[in-house]
Protein backbone atom coordinates (compact mmCIF):
# COMPACT_ATOMS: atom_id res chain seq x y z
CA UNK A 1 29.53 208.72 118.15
CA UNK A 2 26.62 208.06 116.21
CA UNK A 3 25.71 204.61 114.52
CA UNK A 4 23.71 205.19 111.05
CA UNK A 5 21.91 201.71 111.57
CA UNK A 6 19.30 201.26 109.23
CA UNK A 7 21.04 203.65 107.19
CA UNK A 8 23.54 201.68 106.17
CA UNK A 9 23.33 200.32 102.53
CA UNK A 10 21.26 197.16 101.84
CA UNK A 11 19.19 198.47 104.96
CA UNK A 12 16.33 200.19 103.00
CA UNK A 13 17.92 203.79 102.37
CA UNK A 14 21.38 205.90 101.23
CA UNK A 15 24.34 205.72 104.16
CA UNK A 16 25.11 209.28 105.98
CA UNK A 17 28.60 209.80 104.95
CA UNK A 18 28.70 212.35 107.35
CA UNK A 19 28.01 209.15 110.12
CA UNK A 20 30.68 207.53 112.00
CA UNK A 21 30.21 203.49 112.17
CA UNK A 22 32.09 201.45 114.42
CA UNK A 23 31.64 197.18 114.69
CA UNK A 24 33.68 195.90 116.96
CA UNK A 25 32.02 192.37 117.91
CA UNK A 26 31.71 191.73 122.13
CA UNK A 27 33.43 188.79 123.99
CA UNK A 28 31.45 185.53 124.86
CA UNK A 29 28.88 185.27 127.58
CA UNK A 30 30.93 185.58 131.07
CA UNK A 31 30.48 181.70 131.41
CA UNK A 32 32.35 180.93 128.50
CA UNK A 33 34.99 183.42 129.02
CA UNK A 34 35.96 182.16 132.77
CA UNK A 35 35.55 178.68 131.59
CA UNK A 36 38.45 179.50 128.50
CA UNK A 37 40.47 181.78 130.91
CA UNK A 38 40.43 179.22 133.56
CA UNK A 39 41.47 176.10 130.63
CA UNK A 40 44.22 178.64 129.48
CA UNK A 41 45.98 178.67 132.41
CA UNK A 42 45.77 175.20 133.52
CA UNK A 43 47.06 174.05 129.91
CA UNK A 44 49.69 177.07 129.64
CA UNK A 45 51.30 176.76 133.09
CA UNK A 46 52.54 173.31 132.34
CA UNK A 47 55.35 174.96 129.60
CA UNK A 48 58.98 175.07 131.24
CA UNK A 49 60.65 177.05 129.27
CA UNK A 50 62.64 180.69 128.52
CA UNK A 51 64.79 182.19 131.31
CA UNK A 52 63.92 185.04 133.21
CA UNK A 53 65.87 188.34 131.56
CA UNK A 54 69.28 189.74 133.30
CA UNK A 55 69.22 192.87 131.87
CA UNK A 56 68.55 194.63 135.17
CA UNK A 57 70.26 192.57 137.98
CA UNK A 58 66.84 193.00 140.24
CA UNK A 59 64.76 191.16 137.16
CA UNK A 60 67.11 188.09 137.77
CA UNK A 61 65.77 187.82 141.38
CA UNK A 62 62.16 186.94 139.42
CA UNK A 63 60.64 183.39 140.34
CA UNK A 64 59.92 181.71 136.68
CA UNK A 65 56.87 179.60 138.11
CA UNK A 66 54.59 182.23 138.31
CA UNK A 67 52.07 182.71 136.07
CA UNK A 68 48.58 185.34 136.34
CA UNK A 69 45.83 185.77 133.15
CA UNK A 70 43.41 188.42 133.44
CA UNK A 71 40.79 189.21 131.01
CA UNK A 72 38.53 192.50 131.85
CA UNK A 73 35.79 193.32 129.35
CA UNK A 74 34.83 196.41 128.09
CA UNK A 75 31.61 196.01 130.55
CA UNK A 76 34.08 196.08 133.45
CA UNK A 77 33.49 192.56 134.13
CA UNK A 78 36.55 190.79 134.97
CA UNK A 79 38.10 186.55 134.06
CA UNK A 80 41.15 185.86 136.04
CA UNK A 81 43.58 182.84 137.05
CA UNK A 82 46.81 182.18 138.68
CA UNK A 83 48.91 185.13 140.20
CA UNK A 84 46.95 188.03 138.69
CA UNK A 85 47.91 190.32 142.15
CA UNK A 86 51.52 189.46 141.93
CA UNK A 87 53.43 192.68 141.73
CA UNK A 88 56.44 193.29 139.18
CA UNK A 89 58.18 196.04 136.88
CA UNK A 90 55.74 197.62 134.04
CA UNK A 91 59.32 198.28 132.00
CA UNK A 92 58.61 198.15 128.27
CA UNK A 93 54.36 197.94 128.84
CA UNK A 94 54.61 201.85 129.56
CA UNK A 95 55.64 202.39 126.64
CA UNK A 96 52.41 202.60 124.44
CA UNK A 97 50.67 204.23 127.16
CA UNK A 98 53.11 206.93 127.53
CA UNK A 99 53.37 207.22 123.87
CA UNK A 100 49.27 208.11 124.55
CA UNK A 101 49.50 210.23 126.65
CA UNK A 102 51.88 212.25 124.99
CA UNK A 103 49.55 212.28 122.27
CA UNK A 104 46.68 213.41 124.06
CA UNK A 105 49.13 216.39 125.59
CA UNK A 106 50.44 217.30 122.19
CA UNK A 107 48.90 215.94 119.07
CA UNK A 108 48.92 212.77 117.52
CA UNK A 109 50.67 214.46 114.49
CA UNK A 110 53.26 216.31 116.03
CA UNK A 111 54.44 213.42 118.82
CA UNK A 112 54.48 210.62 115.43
CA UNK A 113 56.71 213.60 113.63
CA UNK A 114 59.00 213.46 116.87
CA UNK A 115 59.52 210.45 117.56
CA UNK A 116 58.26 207.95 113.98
CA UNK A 117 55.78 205.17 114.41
CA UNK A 118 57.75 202.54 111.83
CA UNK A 119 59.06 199.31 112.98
CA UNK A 120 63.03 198.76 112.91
CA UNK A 121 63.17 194.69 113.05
CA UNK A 122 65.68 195.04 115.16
CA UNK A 123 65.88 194.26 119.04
CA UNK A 124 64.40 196.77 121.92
CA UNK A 125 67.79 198.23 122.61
CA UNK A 126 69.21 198.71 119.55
CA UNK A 127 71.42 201.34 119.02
CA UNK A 128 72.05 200.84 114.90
CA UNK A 129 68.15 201.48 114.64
CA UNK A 130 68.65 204.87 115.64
CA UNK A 131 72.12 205.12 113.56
CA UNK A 132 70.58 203.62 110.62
CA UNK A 133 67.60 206.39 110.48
CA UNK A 134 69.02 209.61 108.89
CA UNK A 135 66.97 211.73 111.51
CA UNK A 136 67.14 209.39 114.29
CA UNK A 137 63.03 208.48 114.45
CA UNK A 138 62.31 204.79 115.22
CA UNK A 139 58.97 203.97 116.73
CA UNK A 140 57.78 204.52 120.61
CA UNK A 141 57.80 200.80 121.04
CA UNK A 142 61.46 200.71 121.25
CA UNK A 143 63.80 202.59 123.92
CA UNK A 144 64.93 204.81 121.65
CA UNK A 145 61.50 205.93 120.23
CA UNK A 146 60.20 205.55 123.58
CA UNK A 147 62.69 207.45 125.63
CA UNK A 148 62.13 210.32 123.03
CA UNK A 149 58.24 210.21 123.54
CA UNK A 150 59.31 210.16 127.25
CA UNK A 151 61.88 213.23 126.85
CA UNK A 152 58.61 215.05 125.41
CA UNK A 153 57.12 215.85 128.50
CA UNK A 154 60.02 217.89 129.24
CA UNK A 155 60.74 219.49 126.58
CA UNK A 156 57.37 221.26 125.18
CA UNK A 157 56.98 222.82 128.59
CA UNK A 158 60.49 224.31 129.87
CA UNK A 159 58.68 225.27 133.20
CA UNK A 160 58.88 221.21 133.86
CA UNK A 161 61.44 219.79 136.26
CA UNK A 162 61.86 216.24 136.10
CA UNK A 163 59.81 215.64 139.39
CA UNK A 164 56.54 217.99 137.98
CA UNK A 165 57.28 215.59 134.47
CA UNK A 166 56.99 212.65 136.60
CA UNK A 167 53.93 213.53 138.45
CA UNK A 168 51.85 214.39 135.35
CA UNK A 169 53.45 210.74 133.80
CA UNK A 170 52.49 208.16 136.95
CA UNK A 171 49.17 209.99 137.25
CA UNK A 172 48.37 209.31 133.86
CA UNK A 173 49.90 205.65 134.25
CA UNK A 174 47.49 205.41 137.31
CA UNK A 175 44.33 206.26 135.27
CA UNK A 176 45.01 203.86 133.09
CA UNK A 177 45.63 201.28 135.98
CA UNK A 178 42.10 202.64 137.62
CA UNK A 179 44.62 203.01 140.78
CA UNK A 180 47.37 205.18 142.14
CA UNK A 181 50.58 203.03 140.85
CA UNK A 182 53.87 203.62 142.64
CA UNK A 183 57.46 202.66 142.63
CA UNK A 184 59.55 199.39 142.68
CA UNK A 185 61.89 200.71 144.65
CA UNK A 186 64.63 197.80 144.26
CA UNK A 187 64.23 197.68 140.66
CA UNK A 188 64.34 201.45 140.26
CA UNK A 189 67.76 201.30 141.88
CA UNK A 190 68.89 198.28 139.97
CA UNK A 191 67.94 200.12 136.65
CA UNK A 192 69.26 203.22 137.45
CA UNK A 193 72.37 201.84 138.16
CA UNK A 194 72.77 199.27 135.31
CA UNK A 195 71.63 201.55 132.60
CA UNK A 196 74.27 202.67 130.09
CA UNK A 197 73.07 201.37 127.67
CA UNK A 198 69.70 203.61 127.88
CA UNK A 199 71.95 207.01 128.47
CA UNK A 200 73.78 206.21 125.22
CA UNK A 201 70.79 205.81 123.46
CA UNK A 202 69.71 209.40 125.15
CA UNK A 203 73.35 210.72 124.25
CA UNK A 204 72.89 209.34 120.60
CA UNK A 205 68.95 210.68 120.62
CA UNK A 206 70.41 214.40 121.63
CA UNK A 207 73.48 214.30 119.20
CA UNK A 208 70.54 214.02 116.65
CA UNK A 209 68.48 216.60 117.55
CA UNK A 210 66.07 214.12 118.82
CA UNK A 211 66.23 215.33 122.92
CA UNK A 212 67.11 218.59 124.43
CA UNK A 213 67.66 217.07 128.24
CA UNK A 214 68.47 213.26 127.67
CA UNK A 215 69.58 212.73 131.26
CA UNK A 216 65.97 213.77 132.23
CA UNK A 217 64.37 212.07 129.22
CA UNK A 218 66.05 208.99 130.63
CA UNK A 219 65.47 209.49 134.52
CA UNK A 220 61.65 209.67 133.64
CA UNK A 221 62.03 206.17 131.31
CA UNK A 222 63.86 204.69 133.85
CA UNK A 223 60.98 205.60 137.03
CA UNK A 224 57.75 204.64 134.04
CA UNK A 225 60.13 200.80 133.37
CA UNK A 226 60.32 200.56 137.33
CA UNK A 227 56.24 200.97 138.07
CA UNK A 228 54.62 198.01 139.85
CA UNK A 229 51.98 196.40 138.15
CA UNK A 230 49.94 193.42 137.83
CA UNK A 231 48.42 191.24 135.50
CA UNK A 232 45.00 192.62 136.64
CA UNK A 233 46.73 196.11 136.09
CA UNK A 234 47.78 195.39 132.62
CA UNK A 235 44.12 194.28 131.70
CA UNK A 236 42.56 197.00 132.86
CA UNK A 237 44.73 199.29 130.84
CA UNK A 238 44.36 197.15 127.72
CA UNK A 239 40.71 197.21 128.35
CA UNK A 240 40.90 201.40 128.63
CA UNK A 241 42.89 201.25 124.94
CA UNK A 242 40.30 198.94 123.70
CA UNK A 243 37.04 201.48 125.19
CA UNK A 244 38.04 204.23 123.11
CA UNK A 245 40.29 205.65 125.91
CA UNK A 246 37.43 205.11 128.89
CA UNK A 247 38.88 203.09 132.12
CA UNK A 248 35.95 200.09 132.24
CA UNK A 249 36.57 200.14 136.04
CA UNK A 250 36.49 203.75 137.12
CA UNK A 251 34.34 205.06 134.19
CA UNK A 252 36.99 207.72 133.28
CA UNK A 253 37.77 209.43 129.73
CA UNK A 254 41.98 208.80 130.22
CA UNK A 255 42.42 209.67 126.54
CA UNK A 256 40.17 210.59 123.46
CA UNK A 257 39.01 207.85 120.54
CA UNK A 258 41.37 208.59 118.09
CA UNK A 259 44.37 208.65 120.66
CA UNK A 260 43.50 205.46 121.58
CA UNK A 261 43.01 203.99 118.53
CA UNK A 262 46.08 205.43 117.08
CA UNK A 263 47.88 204.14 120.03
CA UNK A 264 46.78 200.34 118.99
CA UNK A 265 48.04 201.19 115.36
CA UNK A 266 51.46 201.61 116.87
CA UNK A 267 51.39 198.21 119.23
CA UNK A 268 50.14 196.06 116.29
CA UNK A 269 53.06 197.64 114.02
CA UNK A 270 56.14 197.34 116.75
CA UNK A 271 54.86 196.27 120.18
CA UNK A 272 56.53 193.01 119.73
CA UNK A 273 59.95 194.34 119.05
CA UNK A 274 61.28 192.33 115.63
CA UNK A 275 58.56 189.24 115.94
CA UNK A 276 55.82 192.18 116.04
CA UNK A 277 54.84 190.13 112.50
CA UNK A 278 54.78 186.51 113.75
CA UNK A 279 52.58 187.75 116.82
CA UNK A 280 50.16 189.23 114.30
CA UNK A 281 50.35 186.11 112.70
CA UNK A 282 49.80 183.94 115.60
CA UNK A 283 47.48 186.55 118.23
CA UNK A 284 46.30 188.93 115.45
CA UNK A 285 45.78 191.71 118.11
CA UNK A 286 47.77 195.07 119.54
CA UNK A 287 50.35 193.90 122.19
CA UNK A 288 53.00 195.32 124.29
CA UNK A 289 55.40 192.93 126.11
CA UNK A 290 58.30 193.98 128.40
CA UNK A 291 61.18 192.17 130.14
CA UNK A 292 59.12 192.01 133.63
CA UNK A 293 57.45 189.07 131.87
CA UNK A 294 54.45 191.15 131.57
CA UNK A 295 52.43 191.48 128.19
CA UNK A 296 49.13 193.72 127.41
CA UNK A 297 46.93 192.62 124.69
CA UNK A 298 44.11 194.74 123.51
CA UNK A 299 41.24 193.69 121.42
CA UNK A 300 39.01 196.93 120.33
CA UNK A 301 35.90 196.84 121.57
CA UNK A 302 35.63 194.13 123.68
CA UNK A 303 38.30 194.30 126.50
CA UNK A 304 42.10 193.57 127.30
CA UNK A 305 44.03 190.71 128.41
CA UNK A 306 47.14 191.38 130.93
CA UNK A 307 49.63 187.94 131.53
CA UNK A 308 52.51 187.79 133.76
CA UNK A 309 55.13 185.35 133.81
CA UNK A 310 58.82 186.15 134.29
CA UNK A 311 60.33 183.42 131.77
CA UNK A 312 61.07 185.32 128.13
CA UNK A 313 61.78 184.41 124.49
CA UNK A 314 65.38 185.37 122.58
CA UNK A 315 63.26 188.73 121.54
CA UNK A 316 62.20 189.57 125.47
CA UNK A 317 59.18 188.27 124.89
CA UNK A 318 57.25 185.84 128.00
CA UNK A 319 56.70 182.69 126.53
CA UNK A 320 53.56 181.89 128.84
CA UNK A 321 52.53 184.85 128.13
CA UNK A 322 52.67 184.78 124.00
CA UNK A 323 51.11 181.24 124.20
CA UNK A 324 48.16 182.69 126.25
CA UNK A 325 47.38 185.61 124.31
CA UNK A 326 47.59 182.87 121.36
CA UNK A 327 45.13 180.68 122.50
CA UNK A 328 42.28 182.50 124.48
CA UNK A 329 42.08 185.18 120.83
CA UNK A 330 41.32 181.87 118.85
CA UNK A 331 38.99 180.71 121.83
CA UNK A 332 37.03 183.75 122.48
CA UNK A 333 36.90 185.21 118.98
CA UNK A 334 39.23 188.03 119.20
CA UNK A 335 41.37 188.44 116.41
CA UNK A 336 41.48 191.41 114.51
CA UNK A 337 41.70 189.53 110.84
CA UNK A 338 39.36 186.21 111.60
CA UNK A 339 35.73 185.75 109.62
CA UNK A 340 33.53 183.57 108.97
CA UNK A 341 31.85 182.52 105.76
CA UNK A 342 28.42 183.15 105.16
CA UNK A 343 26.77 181.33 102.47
CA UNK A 344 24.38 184.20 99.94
CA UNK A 345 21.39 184.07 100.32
CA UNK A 346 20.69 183.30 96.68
CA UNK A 347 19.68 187.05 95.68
CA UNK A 348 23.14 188.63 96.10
CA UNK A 349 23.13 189.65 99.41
CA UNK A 350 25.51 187.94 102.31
């Protein structure tokens, strides 16, 4: 990547159009950012409310009073309160990653043809967002979209069995993580069983022409939802979006630039199922929440934030979690859309 510097207009000579120029800002000195991290949690942990979700009868088991921030830079360094070590269920928080990984397998143009990148407004599990598209494409934020995406790693390489699928899926889930990520077992079972819901949104998905194997396509959903994670985890991953696809940790290239960046596109678009907007509103950054109480926030350029706490909105959302992401991007300077005013100079310049 090369920065044109003092080639840049008002800098003394004509901008390279040929230049790529990226400003991204950098978080706060590390004193600041414990000091906010640490203020977040004592202030957000105090909030008693949301319920933790039944969809899967293992999620019900969840104890509502925990509560982990982690902020990891784009430096590696690392901000963290609470029960950031506390394991629990990636579910829906695969999704963008998946949805990058199938990009950097396939294309970026051929995987958003699939599967569509436009937000429904309507909850996670919707069926009538699939019924309602004439071609049944949604958006890989959603489990339709997303089990799609998923279904893609079978079907542009016949030779896969669902096993070989998986392998190449958790190892790429693992880079992100910076370490080998394995199984929930309980909640695997718990979703496996409880999931009709999912299989008619694969039956609906192949009736379409959207999936070629959707028992597969939703075997491999079902083992990504059922990962253990933790808020440490989730920061690190949002940290790798946010690095142009580099894991700060382990130094490794897990996806390209543009996959990454297209990949925040999609979470600031739908990541929030229907109150995607009123988080943009509120956080003003990419997301990705999912009914483990878990939420990834990404801010390019400087790092990620992973929260976990079990208690959720009406929209599956973790309340502790919104409120976190909501106050630590006003403290430390992250969202995408704030500015400040700067007074001219007095001979046109700013």
């Amino acid at each position: 990547m090369t920065d044109p510097g003092s080639s840049l207009p008002g800098r003394g000579a004509t901008a390279d159009l040929g230049a790529t120029y990226v400003s991204t800002g950098h978080l706060p000195r590390d004193e600041w950012v414990r000091e906010a991290v640490a203020a977040c949690h004592a202030e957000v942990a105090t909030v008693d409310a949301g319920r933790v979700s039944t969809v899967y009868p293992a999620l019900a088991q969840a104890d509502p009073s925990l509560f982990g921030i982690a902020v990891i830079g784009v430096d590696g360094h690392e901000f963290v309160a609470g029960d950031v070590d506390v394991p629990f269920a990636l579910m829906s928080v695969a999704k963008p990653f998946v949805f990058a990984l199938a990009c950097a397998r396939l294309g970026v143009d051929g995987v958003v043809d699939h599967i569509g990148v436009d937000a429904t407004g309507r909850p996670f599990n919707s069926l009538a967002a699939v019924e309602h598209s004439p071609d049944g494409r949604t958006n890989p934020m959603v489990n339709s979209g997303a089990i799609a995406c998923t279904g893609l790693f079978l079907e542009r390489n016949r030779d896969f069995t669902v096993d070989a699928a998986w392998d190449e899926l958790r190892a790429g889930l693992s880079a992100f993580a910076g370490r080998d990520l394995s199984l929930d077992d309980g909640i695997h079972d718990s979703a496996r069983a409880t999931n009709q819901r999912n299989r008619a949104l694969g039956q609906l998905l192949h009736s379409l022409g959207r999936l070629d194997d959707p028992d597969g396509a939703v075997d491999l959903y079902t083992r990504q939802s059922s990962l253990a994670v933790t808020a440490r985890d989730l920061a690190v991953m949002g940290a790798t979006l946010a690095d142009g696809g580099v894991n700060p940790v382990t130094g490794v290239a897990v996806v390209s630039p543009q996959v990454a960046a297209r990949t925040l596109a999609v979470m600031t678009t739908a990541g929030m199922y229907e109150t995607s907007g009123e988080w943009l509103v509120r956080v003003g950054l990419p997301g990705k929440s999912g009914i483990g109480g878990g939420i990834v926030t990404a801010a390019p350029g400087k790092g990620g934030l992973g929260t976990f706490s079990p208690p959720l909105d009406a929209a599956g959302n973790s309340v502790r979690g919104i409120l976190a992401a909501e106050r630590l991007s006003r403290t430390l300077g992250l969202d995408l859309f704030g500015s400040v005013a700067i007074v001219p100079d007095g001979r046109g310049r700013r």
